[in-house]
Protein backbone atom coordinates (compact mmCIF):
# COMPACT_ATOMS: atom_id res chain seq x y z
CA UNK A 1 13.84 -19.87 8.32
CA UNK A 2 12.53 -19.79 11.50
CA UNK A 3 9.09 -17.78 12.91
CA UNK A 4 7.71 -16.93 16.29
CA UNK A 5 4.33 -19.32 16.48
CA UNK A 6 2.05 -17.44 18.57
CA UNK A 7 0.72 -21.09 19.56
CA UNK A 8 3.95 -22.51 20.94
CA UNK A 9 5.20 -19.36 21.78
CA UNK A 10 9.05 -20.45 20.40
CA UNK A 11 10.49 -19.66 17.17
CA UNK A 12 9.64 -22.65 14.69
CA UNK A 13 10.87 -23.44 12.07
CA UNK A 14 9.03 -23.38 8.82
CA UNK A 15 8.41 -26.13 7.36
CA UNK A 16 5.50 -26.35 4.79
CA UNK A 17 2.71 -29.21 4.93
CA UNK A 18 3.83 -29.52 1.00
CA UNK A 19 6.82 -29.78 -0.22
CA UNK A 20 8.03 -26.03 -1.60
CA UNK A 21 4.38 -24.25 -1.13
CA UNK A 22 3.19 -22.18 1.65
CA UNK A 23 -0.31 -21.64 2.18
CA UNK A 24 -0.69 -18.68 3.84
CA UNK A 25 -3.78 -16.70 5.31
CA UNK A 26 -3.83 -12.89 6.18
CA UNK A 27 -6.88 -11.28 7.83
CA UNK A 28 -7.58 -8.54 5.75
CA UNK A 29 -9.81 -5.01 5.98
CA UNK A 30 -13.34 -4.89 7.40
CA UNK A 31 -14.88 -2.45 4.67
CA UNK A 32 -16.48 -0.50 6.31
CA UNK A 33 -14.54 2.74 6.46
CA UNK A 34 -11.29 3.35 5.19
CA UNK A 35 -8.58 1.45 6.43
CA UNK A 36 -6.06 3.48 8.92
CA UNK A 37 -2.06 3.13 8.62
CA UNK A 38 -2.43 1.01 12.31
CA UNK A 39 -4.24 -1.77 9.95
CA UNK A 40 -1.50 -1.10 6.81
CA UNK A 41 1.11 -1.54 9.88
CA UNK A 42 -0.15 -5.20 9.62
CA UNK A 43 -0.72 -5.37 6.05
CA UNK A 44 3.06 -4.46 5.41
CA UNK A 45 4.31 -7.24 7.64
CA UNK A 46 2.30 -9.81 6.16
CA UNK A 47 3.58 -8.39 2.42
CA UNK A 48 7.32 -8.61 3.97
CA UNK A 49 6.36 -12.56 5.20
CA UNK A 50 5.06 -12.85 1.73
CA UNK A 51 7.94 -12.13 0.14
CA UNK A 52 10.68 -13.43 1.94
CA UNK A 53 8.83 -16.99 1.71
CA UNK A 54 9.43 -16.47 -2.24
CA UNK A 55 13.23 -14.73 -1.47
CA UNK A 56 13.81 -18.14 0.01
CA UNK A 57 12.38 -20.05 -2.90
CA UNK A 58 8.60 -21.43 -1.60
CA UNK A 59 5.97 -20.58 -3.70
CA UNK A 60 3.04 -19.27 -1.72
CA UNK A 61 -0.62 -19.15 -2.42
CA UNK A 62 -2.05 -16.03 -0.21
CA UNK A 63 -5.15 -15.42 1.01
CA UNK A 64 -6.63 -12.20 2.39
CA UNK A 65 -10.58 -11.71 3.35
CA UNK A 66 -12.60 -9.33 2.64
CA UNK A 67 -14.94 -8.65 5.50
CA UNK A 68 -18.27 -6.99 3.81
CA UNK A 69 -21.14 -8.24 6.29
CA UNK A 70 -20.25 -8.05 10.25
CA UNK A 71 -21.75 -5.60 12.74
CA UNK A 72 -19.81 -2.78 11.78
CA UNK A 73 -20.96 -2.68 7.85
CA UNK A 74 -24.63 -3.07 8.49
CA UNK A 75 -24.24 -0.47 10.60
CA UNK A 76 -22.64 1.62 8.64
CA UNK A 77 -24.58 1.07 5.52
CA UNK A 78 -27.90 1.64 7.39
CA UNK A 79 -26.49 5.37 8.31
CA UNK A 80 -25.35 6.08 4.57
CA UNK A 81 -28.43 5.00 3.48
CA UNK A 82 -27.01 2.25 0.89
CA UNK A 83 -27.46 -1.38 0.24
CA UNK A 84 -24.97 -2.91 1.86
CA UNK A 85 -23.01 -4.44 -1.38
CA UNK A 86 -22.56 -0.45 -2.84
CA UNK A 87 -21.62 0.23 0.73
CA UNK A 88 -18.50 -2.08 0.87
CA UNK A 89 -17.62 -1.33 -2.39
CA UNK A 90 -16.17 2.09 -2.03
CA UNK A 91 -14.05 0.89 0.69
CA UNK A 92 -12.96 -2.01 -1.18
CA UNK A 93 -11.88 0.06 -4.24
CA UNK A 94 -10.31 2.56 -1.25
CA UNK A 95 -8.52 -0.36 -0.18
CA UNK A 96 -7.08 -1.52 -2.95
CA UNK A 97 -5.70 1.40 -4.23
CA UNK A 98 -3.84 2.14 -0.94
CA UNK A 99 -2.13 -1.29 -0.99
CA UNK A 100 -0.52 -0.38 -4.59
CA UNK A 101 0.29 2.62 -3.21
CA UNK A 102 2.65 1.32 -0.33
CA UNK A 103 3.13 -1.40 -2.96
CA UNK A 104 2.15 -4.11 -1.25
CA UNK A 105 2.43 -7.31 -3.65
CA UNK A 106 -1.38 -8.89 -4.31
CA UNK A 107 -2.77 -11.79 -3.00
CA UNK A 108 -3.58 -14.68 -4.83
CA UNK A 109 -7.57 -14.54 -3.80
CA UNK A 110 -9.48 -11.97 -2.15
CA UNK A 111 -12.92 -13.53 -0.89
CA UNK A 112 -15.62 -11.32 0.29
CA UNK A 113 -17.68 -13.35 3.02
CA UNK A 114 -21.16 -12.60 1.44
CA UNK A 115 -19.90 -14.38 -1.43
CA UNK A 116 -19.36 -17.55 0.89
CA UNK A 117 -22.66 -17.88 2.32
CA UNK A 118 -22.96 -21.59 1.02
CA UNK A 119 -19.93 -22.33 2.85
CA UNK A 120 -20.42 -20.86 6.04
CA UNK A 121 -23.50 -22.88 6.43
CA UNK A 122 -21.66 -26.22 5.43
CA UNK A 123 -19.59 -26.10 8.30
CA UNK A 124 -22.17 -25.33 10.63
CA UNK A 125 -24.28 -28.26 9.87
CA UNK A 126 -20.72 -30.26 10.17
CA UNK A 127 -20.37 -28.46 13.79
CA UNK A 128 -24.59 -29.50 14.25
CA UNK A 129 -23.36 -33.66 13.11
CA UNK A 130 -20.33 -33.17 15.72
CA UNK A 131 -22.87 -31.78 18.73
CA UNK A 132 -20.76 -28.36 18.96
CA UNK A 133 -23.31 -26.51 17.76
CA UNK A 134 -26.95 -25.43 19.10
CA UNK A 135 -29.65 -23.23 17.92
CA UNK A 136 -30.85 -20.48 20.63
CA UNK A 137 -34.37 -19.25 21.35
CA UNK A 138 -34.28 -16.50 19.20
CA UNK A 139 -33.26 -18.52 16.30
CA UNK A 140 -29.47 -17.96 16.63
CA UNK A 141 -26.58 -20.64 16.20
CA UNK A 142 -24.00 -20.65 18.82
CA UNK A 143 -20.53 -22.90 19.31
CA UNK A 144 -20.66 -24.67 22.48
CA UNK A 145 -17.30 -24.04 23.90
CA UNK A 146 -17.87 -26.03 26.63
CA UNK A 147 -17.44 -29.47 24.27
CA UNK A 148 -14.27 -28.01 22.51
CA UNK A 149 -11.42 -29.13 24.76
CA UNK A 150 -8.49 -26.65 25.07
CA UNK A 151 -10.72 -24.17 23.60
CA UNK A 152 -9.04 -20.12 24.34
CA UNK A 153 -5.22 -21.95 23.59
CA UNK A 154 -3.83 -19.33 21.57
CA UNK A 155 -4.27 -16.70 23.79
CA UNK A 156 -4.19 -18.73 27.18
CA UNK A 157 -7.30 -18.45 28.25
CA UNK A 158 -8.24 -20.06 31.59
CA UNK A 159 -12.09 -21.38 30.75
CA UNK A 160 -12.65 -23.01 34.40
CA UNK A 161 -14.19 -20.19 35.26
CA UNK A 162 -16.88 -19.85 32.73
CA UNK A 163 -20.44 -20.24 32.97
CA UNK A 164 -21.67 -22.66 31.25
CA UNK A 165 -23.76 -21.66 28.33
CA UNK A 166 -23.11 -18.31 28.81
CA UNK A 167 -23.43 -16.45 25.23
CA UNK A 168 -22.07 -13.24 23.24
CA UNK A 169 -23.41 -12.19 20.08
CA UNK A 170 -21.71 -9.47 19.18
CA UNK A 171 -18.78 -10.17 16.64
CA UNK A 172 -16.18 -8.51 19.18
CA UNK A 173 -15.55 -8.62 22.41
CA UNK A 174 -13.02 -8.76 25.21
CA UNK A 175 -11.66 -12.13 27.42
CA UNK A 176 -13.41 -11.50 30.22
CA UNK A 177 -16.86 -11.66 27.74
CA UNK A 178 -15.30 -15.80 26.80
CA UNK A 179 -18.55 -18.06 26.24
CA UNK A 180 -20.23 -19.46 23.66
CA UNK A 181 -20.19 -17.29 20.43
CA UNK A 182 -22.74 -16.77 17.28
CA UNK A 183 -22.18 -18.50 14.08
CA UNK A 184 -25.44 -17.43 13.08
CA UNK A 185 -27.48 -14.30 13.94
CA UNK A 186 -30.93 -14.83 13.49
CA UNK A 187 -32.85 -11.88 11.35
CA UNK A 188 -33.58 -8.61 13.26
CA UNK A 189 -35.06 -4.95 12.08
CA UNK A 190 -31.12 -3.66 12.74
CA UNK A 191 -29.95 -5.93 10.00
CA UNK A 192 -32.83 -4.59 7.19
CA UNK A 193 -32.25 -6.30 4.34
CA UNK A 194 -29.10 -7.86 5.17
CA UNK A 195 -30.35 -11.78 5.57
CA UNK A 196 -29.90 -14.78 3.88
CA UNK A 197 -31.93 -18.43 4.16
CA UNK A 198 -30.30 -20.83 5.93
CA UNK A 199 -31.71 -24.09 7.67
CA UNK A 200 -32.01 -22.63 10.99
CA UNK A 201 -33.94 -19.69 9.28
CA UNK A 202 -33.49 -16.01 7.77
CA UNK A 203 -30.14 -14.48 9.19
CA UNK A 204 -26.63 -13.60 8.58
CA UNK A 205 -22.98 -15.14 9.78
CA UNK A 206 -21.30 -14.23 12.58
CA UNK A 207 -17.55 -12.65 11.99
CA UNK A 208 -15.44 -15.51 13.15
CA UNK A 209 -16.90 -18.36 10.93
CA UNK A 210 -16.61 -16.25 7.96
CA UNK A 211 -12.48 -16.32 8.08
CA UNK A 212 -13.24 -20.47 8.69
CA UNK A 213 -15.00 -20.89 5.73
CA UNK A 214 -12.78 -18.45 3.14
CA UNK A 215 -9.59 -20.02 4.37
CA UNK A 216 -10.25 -23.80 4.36
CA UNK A 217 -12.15 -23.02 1.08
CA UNK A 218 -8.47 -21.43 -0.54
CA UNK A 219 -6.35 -23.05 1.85
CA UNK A 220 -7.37 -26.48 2.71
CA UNK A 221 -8.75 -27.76 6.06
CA UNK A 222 -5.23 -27.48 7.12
CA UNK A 223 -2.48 -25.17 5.95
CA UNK A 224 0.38 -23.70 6.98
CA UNK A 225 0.49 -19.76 8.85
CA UNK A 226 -2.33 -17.44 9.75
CA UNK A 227 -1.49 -14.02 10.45
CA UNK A 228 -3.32 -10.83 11.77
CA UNK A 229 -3.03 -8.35 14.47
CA UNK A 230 -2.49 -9.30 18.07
CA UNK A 231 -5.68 -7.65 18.73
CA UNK A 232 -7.09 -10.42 16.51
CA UNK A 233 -5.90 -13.29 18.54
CA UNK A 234 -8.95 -13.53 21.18
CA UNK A 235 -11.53 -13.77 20.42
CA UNK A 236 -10.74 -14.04 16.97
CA UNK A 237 -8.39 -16.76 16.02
CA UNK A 238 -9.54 -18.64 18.80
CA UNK A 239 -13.16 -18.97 17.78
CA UNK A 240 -11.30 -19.99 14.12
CA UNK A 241 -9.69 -22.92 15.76
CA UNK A 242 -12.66 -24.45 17.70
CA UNK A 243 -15.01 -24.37 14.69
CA UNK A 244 -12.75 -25.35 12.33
CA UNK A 245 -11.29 -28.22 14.11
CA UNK A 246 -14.28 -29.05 15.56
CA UNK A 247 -15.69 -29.48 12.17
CA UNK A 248 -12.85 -31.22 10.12
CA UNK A 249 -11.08 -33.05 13.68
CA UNK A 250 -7.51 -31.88 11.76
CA UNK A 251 -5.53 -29.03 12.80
CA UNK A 252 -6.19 -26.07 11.57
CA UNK A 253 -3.08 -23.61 11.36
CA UNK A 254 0.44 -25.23 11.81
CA UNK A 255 1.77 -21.38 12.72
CA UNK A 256 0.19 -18.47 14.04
CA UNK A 257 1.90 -15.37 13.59
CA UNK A 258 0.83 -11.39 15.28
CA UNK A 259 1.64 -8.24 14.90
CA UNK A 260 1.93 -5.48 17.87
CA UNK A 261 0.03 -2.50 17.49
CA UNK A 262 0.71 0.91 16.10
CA UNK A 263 0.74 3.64 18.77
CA UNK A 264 0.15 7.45 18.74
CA UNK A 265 1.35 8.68 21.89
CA UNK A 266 1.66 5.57 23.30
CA UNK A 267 -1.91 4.28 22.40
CA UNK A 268 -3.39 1.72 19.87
CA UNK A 269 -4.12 3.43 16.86
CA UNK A 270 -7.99 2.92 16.23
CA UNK A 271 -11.00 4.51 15.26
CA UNK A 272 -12.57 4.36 18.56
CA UNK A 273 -9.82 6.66 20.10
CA UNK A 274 -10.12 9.04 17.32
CA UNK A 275 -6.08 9.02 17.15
CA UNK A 276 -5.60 7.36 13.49
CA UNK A 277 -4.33 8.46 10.36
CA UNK A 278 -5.70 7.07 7.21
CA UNK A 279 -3.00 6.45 4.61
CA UNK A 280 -4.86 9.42 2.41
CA UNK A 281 -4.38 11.77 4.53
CA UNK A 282 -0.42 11.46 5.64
CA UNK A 283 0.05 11.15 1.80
CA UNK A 284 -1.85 15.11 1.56
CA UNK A 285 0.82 15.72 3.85
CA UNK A 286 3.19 15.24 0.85
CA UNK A 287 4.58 12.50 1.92
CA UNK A 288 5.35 9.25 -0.72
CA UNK A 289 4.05 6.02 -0.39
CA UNK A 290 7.22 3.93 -0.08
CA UNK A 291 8.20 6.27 3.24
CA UNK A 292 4.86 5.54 4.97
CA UNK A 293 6.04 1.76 4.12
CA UNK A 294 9.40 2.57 5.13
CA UNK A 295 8.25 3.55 8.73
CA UNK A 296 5.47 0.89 8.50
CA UNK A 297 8.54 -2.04 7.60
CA UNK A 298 11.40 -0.85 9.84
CA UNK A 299 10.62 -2.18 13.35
CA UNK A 300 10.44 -5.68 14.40
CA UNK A 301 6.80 -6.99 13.69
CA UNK A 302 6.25 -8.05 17.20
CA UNK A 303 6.92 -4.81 18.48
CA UNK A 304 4.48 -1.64 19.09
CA UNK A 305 5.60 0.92 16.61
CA UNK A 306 4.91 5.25 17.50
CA UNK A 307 3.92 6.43 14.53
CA UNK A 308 5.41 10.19 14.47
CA UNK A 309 5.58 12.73 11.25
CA UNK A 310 9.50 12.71 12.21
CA UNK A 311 9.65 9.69 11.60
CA UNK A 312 8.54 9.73 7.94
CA UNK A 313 10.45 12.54 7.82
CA UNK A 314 13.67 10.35 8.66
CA UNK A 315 12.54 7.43 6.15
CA UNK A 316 12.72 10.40 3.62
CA UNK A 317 16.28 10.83 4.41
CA UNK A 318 17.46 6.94 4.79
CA UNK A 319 15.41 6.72 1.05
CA UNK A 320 17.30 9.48 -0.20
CA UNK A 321 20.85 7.72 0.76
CA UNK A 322 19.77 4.81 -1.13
CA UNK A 323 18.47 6.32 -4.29
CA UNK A 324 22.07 8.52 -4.33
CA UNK A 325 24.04 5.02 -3.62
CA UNK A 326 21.78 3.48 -6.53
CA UNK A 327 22.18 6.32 -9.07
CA UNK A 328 26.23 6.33 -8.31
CA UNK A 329 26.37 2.40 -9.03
CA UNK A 330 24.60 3.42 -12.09
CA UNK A 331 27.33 6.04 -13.09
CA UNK A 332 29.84 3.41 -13.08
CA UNK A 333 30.92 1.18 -15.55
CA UNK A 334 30.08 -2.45 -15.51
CA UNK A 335 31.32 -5.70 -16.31
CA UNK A 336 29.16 -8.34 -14.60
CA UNK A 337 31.72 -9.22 -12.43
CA UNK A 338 31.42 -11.09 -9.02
CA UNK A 339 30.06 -9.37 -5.67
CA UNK A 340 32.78 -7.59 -3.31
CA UNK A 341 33.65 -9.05 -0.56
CA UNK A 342 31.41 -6.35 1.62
CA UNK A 343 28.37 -6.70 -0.53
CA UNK A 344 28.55 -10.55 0.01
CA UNK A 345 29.00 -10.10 3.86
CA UNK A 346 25.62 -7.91 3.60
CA UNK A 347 23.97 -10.24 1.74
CA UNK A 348 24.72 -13.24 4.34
CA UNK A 349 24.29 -10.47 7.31
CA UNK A 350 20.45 -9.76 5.03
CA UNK A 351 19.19 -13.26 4.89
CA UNK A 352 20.51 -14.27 8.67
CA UNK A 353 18.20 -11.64 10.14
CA UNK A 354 15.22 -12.21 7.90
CA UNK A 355 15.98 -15.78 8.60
CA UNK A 356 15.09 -15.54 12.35
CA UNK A 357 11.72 -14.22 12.74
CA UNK A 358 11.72 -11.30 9.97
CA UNK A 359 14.83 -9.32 11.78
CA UNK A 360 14.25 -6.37 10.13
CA UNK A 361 16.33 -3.97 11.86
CA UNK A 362 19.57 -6.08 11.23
CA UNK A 363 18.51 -6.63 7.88
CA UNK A 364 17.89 -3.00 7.21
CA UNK A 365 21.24 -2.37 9.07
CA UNK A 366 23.48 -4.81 6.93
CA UNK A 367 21.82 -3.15 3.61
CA UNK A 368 23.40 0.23 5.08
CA UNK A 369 26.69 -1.20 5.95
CA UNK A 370 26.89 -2.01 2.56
CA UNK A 371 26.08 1.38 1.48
CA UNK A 372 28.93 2.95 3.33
CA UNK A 373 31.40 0.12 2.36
CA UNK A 374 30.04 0.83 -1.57
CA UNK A 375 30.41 4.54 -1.06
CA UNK A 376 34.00 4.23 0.53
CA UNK A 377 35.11 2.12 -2.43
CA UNK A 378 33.34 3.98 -4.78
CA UNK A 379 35.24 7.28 -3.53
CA UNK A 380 38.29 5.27 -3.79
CA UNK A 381 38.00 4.28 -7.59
CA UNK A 382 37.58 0.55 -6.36
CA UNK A 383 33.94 -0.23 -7.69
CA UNK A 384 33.65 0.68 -11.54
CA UNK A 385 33.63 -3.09 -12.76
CA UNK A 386 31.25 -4.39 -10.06
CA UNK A 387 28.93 -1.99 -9.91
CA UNK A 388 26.08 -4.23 -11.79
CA UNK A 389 26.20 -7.16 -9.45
CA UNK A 390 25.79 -4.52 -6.70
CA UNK A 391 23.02 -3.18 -8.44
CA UNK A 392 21.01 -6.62 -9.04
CA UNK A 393 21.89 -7.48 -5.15
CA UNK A 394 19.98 -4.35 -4.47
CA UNK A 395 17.31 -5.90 -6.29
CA UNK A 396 17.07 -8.73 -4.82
CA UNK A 397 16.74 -7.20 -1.49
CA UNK A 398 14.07 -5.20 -3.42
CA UNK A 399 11.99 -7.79 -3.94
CA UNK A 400 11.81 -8.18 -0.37
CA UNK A 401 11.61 -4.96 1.23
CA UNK A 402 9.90 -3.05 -1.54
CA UNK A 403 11.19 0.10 -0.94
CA UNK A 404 14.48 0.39 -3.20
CA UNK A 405 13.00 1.67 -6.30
CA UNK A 406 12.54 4.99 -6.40
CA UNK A 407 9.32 5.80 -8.41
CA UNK A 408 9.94 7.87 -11.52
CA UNK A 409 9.01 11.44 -11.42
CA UNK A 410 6.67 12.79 -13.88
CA UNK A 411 8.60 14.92 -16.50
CA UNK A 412 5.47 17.78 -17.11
CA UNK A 413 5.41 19.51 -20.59
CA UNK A 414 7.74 22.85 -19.61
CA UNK A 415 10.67 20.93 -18.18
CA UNK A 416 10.39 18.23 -20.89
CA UNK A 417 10.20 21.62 -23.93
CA UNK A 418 13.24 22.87 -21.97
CA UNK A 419 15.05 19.58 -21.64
CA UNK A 420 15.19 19.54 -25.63
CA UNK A 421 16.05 23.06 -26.45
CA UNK A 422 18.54 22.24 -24.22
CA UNK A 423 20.08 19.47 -26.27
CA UNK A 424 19.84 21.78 -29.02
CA UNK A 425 21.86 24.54 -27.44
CA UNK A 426 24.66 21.43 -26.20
CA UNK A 427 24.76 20.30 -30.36
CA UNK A 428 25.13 23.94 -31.56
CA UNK A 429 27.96 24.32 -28.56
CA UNK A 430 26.18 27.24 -27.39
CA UNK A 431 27.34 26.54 -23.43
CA UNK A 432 26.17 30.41 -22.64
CA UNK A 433 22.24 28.96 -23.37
CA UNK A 434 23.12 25.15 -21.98
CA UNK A 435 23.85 26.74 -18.81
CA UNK A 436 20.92 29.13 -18.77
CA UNK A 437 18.33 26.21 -19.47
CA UNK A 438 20.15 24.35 -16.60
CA UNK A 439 19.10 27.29 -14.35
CA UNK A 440 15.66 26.91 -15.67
CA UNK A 441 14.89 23.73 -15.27
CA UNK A 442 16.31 23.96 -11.41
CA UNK A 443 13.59 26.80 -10.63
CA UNK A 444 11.11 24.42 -11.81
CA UNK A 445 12.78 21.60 -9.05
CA UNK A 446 14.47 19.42 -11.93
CA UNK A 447 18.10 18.44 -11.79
CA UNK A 448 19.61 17.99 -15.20
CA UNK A 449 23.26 15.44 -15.51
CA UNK A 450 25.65 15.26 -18.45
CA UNK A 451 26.43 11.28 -19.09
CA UNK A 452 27.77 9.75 -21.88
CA UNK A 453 24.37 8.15 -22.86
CA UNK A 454 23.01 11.77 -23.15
CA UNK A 455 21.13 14.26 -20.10
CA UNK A 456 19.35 12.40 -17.31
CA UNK A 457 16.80 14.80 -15.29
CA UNK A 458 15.94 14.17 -12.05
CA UNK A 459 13.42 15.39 -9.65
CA UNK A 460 15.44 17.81 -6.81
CA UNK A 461 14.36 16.88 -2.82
């Protein structure tokens, strides 16, 4: 398997620091509002990362943050008028329910930086032992970027121009804003009482050393990919690498991987612009979860993606192919028996694309080639004793996509009542009041199908 590393800027191939296990880090939400489907774009990449790693056989320990205490939640949290822990928390609950919904796969940890405090402050005193480190006037910690050679590597930044000792506090900012950054924000009347003790005095972390110390914590002082959005790459990742190296000496990351932004009319999605959709409110739309993920999987990670309501509308209709390809496998009989030759092609065709750099398109595009070739044989009478290895292929390419299994419709009372009177009327042979309840039960939107293991109902649209 092979990956684009952001840092050599070639595709790499992956091989883990341990034998078998990847150690993987994903920047997750900053709670401080609900998260929009630009940010799930991200989330849905990582999740398809995740699970091709395990496709292939690695076993991966994943971390995602939590950020709960930056500039943006204190804020926040001042305006609602809440501490800042009860603040978070509704966004973290939000959060997590929206991942199950586009059934996203957990992480193994979840660390919320005001739970790290103790190690935030550990590597800062190692970054104070290494002379990286200095305490401001006002009682704020910076990193001295100055001493960190190649510092601004990920991105390319050219640092000859910078003045030296020039500082930013706030936790985000642009290139042209490069100097030396907080690691901790001395106390103000803006932060109320959002502080903690530290030896430099009362304060708070700054953004970027919160990831540091959550991820070497989980992960090791070294481990093996960090991924985010490309938005996150400066200043972002880059202040991870200087502190964290300059703390431990070791390299931090072996491979970097980013994802392009989500567009709306050809802009980043964001709050700022006002153009974003949160997951919520595309699903009151009456739209599913797996078809937001659908549109959210189907381009190539390192490209923007235009989020349009057509194009959920077109996910609807590749879904619906699949499910009918699924439910006529399941119509046939079954013996076990080995692959066709066209399902093994797609399978070979599946894992080659994923295999360079998450291909998704060609992967997506060899699962439909099978679906025609499956269809054509199926029409031909050429499919009823291999119809369950084509079924637990699908599955496998399940368990990497996420999207294949259609979640079960809620039978409601009335359509479940007329389900058994039908079964009734079938035993007494009265075909006259079958064929009526039939009727019924398609006003209500339920489709009702005669197998040999009994009636199946299914959910019309």
């Amino acid at each position: 398997m092979h990956v684009y590393n952001t840092e050599s800027r070639r595709l790499d191939e992956v091989v883990p620091l341990e034998e078998g296990h990847i150690r993987l880090y994903t920047c997750g939400p900053t709670v401080y509002n609900a998260a929009h489907i630009g940010n799930f774009r991200t989330y849905v990449f990582e999740d398809l990362l995740r699970r091709y790693l395990k496709y292939c056989g690695f076993r991966v320990t994943q971390v995602m943050n939590l950020t709960d205490v930056d500039d943006k939640t204190i804020r926040g949290a001042k305006a609602a008028g809440k501490p800042l822990r009860e603040y978070t928390q509704i966004y973290k609950d939000m959060f997590f329910e929206d991942i199950k919904t586009l059934n996203i796969e957990p992480a193994e940890h979840y660390p919320a930086a005001t739970d790290h405090i103790d190690e935030v402050i550990a590597i800062i005193e190692k970054l104070f032992e290494k002379g990286l480190a200095y305490k401001s006037e006002d009682g704020s910690v910076y990193f001295s970027i100055a001493k960190f050679p190649n510092y601004g590597r990920l991105a390319r930044i050219d640092t000859s121009a910078l003045q030296s000792g020039a500082r930013v506090a706030q936790d985000e900012y642009e290139k042209e804003n490069a100097s030396d950054f907080a690691l901790w924000k001395a106390w103000t009347e803006e932060d109320g009482d959002v502080v903690w003790e530290s030896p430099w005095g009362r304060g708070r972390p700054g953004w970027h050393i919160e990831c540091s110390a959550m991820s070497m914590k989980y992960l090791g002082e070294s481990f093996d990919i960090h991924t985010g959005g490309v938005d996150n790459m400066f200043p972002h990742h880059d202040d991870e690498i200087a502190q964290s190296e300059g703390a431990t000496g070791k390299t931090f990351v072996k491979y970097w991987m980013h994802s392009a932004h989500l567009v709306v009319d050809g802009k980043k999605m964001s709050k700022s612009l006002g153009n974003f959709h949160t997951l919520r409110e595309v699903m009151e739309r009456g739209y599913q979860g797996r078809e937001v993920r659908y549109v959210l999987l189907a381009a190539h990670y390192r490209q923007s993606l235009n989020f349009t309501f057509e194009a959920v509308e077109s996910a609807r209709a590749s879904l619906s192919r699949l499910d009918e390809f699924s439910d006529r496998l399941r119509e046939c009989k079954t013996s076990g028996a080995a692959l066709p030759a066209w399902a093994e092609t797609a399978k070979t065709s599946f894992e080659t694309a994923l295999n360079e750099d998450l291909n998704i398109a060609e992967a997506l595009a060899s699962l439909f080639d099978m679906v025609h070739a499956g269809n054509r044989a199926m029409d031909a009478g050429e499919m009823d004793w291999s119809a369950g290895a084509v079924l637990e292929l699908m599955k496998s390419f399940d368990s990497v996509l996420g999207i294949l299994e259609k979640p079960a419709a809620e039978v409601d009372a009335d359509a479940q009542a007329l389900l058994e009177a039908r079964a009734k009327a079938r035993a007494d042979k009265d075909w006259a009041e079958s064929d009526r309840i039939r009727d019924a039960l398609s006003e209500l939107g339920w489709e009702v199908r005669d197998s040999a293991e009994g009636q199946k109902l299914k959910k019309k649209g």
